[in-house]
N, C-alpha and C. Protein backbone atom coordinates (compact mmCIF):
# COMPACT_ATOMS: atom_id res chain seq x y z
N UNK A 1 113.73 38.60 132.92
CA UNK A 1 112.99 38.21 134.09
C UNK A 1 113.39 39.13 135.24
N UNK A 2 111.90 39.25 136.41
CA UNK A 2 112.71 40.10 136.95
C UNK A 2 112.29 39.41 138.36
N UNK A 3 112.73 39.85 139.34
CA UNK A 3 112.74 39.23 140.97
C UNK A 3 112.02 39.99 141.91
N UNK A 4 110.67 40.23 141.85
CA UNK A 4 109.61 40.67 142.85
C UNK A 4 109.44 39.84 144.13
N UNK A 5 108.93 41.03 145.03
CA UNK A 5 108.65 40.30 146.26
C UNK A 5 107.14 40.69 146.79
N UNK A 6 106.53 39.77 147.44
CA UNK A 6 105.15 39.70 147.11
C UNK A 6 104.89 38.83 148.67
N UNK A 7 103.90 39.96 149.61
CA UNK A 7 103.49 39.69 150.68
C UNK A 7 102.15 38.30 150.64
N UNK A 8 102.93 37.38 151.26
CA UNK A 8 101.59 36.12 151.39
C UNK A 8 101.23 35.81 152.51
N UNK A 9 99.31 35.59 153.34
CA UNK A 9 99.97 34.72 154.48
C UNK A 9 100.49 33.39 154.23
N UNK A 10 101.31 32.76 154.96
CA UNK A 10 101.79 32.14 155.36
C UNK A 10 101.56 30.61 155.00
N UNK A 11 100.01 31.02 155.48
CA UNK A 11 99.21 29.79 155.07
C UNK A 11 98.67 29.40 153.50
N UNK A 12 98.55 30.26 153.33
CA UNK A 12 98.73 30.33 151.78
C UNK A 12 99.30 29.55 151.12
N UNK A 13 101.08 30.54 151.11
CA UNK A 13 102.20 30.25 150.84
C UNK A 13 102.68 28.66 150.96
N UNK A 14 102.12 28.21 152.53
CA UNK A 14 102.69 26.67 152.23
C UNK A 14 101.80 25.92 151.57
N UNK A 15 100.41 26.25 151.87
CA UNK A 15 99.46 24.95 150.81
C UNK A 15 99.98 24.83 149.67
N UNK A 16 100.21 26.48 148.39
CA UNK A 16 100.43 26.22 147.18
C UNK A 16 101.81 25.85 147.13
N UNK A 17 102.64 26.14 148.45
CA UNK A 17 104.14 25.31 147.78
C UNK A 17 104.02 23.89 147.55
N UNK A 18 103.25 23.32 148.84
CA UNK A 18 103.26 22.04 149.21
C UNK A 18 102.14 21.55 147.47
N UNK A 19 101.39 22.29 146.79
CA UNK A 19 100.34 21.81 145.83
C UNK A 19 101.51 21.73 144.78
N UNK A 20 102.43 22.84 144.40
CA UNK A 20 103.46 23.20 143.51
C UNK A 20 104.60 21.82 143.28
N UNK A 21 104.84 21.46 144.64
CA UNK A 21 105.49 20.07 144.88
C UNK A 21 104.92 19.12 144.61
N UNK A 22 103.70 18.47 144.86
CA UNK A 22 103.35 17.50 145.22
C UNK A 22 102.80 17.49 143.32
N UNK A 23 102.63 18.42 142.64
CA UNK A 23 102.31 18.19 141.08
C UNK A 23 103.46 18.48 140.61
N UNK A 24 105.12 18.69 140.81
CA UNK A 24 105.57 18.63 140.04
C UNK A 24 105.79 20.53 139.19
N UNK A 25 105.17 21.49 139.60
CA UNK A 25 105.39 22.55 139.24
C UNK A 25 105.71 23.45 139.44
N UNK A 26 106.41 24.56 138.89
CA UNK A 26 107.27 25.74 139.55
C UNK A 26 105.89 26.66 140.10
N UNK A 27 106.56 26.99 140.98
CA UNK A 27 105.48 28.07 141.50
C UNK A 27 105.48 29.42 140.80
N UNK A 28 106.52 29.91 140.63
CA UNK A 28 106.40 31.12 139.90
C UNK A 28 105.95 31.20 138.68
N UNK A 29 106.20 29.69 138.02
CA UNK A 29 105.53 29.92 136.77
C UNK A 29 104.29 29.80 136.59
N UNK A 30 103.65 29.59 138.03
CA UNK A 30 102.11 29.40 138.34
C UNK A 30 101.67 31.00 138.37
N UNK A 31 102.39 31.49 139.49
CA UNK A 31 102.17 32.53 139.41
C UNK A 31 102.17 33.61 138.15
N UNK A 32 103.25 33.20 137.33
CA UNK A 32 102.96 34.60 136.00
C UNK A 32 102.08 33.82 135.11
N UNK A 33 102.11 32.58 135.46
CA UNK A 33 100.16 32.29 134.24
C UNK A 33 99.37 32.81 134.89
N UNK A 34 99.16 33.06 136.14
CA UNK A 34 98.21 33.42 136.73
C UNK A 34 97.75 35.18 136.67
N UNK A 35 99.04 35.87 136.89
CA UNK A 35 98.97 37.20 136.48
C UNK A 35 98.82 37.29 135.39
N UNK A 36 99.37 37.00 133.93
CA UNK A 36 99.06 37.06 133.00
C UNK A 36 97.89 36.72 131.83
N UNK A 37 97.01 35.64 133.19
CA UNK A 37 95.41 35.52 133.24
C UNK A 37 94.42 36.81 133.43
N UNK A 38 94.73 37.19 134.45
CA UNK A 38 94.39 38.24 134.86
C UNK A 38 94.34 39.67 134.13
N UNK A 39 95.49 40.08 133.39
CA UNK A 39 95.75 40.94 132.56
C UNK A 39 95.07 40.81 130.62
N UNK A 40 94.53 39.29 130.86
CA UNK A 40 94.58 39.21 129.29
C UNK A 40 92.67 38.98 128.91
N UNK A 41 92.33 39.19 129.91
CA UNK A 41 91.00 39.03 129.84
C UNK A 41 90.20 40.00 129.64
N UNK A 42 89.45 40.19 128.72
CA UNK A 42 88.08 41.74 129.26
C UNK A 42 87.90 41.68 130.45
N UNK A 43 87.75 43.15 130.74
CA UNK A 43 86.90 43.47 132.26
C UNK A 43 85.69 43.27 132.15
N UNK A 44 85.01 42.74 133.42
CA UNK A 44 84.12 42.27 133.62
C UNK A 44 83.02 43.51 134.04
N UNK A 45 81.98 43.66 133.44
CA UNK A 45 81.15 44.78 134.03
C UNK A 45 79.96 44.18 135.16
N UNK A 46 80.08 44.74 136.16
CA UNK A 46 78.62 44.02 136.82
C UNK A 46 77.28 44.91 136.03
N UNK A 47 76.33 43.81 136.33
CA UNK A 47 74.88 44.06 135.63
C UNK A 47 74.19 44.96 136.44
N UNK A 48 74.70 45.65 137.58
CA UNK A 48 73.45 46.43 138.22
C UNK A 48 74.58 47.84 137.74
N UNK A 49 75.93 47.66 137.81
CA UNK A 49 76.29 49.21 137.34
C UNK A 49 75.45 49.32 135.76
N UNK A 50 75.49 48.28 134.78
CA UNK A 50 75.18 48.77 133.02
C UNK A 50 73.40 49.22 133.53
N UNK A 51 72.74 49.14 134.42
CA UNK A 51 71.47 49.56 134.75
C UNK A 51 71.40 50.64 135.56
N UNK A 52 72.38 50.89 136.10
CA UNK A 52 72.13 52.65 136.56
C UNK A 52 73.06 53.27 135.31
N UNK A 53 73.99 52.88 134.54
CA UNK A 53 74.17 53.91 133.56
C UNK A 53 73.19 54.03 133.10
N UNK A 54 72.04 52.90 132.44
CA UNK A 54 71.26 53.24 131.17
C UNK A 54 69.88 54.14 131.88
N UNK A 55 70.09 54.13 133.08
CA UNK A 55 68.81 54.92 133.83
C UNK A 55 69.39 56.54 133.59
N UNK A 56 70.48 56.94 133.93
CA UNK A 56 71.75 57.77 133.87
C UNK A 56 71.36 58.62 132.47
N UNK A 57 71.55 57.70 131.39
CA UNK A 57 71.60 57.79 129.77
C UNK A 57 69.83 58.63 129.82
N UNK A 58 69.37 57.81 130.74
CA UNK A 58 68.02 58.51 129.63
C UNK A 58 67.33 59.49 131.10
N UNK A 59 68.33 60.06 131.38
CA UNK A 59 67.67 61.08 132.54
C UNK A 59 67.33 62.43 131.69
N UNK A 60 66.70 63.08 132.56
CA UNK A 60 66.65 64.20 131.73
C UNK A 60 67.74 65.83 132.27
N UNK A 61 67.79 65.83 130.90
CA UNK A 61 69.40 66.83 131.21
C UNK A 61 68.88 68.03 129.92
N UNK A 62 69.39 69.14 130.63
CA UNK A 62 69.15 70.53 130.19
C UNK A 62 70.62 70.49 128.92
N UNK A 63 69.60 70.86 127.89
CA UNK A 63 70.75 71.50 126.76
C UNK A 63 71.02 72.77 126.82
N UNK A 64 72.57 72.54 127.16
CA UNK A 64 73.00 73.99 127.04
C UNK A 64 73.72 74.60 125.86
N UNK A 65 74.03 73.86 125.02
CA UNK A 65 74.20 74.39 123.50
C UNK A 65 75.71 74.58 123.71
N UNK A 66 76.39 75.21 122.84
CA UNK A 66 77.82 75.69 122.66
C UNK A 66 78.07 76.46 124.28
N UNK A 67 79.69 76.71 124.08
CA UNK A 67 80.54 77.49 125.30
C UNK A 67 79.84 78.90 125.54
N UNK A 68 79.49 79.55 124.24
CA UNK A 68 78.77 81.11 124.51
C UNK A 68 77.43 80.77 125.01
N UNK A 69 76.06 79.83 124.62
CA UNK A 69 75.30 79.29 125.23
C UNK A 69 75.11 79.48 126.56
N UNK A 70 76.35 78.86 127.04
CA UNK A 70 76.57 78.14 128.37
C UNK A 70 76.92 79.51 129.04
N UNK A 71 77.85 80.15 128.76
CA UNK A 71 77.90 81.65 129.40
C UNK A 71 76.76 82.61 129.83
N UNK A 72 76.07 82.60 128.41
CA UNK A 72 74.94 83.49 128.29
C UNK A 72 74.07 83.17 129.33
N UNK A 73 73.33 81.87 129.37
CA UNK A 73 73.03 81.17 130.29
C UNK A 73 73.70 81.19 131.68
N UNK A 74 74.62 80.98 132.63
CA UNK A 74 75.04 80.30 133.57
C UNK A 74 76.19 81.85 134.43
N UNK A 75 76.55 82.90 133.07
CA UNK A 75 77.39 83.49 133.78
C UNK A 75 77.13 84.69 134.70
């Protein structure tokens, strides 16, 4: 285990102490279920980024073939 320090306001800090108390539970161990919620989940994609990739996907894009291609072409 290790001993981090972790900026809260204030107000915060006392609701969930005072919630932590008043049920009976450690706070820190609230806290690493809580981080370890966080870490154990898929990422979430929003639906308007997967719609400009797939606009993205089907744009139209110049083939430039292999590295000599691309020279022959571009240099």
């Amino acid at each position: 285990m290790v001993l981090k320090t972790f900026n809260l306001e204030e107000e915060t800090y006392d609701k969930f102490s005072e919630f932590c108390k008043a049920n009976g539970i450690s706070m820190s161990k609230q806290i690493n279920i809580f981080i370890n919620a966080q870490i154990a989940e898929e990422p979430k994609v929003r639906e308007e980024y997967l719609k400009k990739l797939e606009i993205i996907r089907k744009g139209k894009f110049t083939k430039i073939g292999n590295i000599e291609d691309f020279k022959k072409r571009y240099a």
